[in-house]
Protein backbone atom coordinates (compact mmCIF):
# COMPACT_ATOMS: atom_id res chain seq x y z
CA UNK A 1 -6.19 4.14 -13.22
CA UNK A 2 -3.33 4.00 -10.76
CA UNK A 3 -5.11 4.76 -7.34
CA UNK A 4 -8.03 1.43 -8.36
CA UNK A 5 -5.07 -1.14 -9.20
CA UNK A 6 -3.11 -0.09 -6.36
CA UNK A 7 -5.92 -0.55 -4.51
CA UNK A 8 -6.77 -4.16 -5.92
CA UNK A 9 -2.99 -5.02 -5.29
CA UNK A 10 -3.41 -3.84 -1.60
CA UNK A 11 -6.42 -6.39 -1.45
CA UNK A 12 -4.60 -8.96 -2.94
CA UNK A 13 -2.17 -8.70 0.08
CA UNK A 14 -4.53 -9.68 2.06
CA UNK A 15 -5.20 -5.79 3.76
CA UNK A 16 -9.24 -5.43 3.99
CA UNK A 17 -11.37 -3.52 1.35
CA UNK A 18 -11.51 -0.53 3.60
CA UNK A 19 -8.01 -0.30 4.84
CA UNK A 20 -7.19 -0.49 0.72
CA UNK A 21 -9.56 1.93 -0.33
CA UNK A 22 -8.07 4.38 2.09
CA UNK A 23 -4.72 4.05 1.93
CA UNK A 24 -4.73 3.82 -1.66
CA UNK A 25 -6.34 7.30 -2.01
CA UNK A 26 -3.70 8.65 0.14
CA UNK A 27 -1.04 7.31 -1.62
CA UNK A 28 -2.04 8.18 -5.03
CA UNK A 29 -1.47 11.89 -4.13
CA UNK A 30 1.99 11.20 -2.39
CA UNK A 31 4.08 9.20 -4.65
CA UNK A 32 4.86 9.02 -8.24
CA UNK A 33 3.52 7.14 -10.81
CA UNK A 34 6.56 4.59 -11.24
CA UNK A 35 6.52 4.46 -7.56
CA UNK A 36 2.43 3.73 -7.46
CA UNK A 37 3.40 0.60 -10.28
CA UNK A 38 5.67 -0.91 -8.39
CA UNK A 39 3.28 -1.06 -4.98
CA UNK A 40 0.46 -2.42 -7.57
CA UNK A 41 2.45 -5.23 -8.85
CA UNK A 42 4.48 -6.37 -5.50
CA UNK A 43 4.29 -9.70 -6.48
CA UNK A 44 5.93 -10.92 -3.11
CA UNK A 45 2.69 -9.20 -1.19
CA UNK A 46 0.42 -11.79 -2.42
CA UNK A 47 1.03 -13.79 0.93
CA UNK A 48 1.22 -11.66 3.38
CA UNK A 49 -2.14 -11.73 5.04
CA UNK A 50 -1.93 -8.64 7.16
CA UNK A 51 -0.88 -5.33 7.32
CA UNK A 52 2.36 -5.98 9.43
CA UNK A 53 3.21 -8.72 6.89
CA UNK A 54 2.66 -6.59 3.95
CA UNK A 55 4.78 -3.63 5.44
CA UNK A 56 7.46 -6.40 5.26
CA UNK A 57 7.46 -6.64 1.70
CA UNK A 58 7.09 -3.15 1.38
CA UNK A 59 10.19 -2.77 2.96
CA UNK A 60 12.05 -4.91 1.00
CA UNK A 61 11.36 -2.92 -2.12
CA UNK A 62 14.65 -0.91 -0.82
CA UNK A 63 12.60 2.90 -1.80
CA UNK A 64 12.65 4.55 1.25
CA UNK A 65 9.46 6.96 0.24
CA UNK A 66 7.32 4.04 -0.46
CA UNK A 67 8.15 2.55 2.71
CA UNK A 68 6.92 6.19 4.14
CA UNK A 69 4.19 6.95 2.47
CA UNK A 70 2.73 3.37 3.09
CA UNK A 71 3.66 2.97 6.71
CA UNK A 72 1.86 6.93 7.08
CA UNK A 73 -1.34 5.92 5.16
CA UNK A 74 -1.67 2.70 6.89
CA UNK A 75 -1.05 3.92 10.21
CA UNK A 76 -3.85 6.98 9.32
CA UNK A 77 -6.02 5.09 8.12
CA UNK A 78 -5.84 1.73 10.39
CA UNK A 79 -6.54 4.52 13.42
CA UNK A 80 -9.40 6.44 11.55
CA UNK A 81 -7.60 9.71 10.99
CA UNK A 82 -7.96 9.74 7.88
């Protein structure tokens, strides 16, 4: 299941268990599948102990749409709007 081991990897990033349970259901719906496997195993992630940190990494996946999608659903759900 894509949307629970993209959640796990945003947990193993160091993000809370809320903050991954949210953005992870938002992203599910917004990117593809290849794009959702890559975010899951961002092995560079694993030490980045916050959100800014992670964004980082995410950044340096060079995939514009993930960097999107996760800087939308973090910022959404980090606030509460979602």
């Amino acid at each position: 299941m894509p949307e629970a081991r993209l959640r796990s990897g945003l947990q193993g990033a160091g993000l809370s268990r809320s903050l991954s349970a949210c953005m992870a259901q938002h992203m599910v719906d917004r990117l593809s599948l290849a794009q959702l496997l890559r975010m899951s195993d961002l092995p560079a992630a694993r030490d980045a102990n916050d959100l800014p940190g992670f964004l980082r990494r995410v950044r340096a996946l060079g995939d514009p749409e993930i960097v999107a999608v996760t800087g939308s659903s973090a910022a959404l759900c980090a606030t509460g709007l979602r």
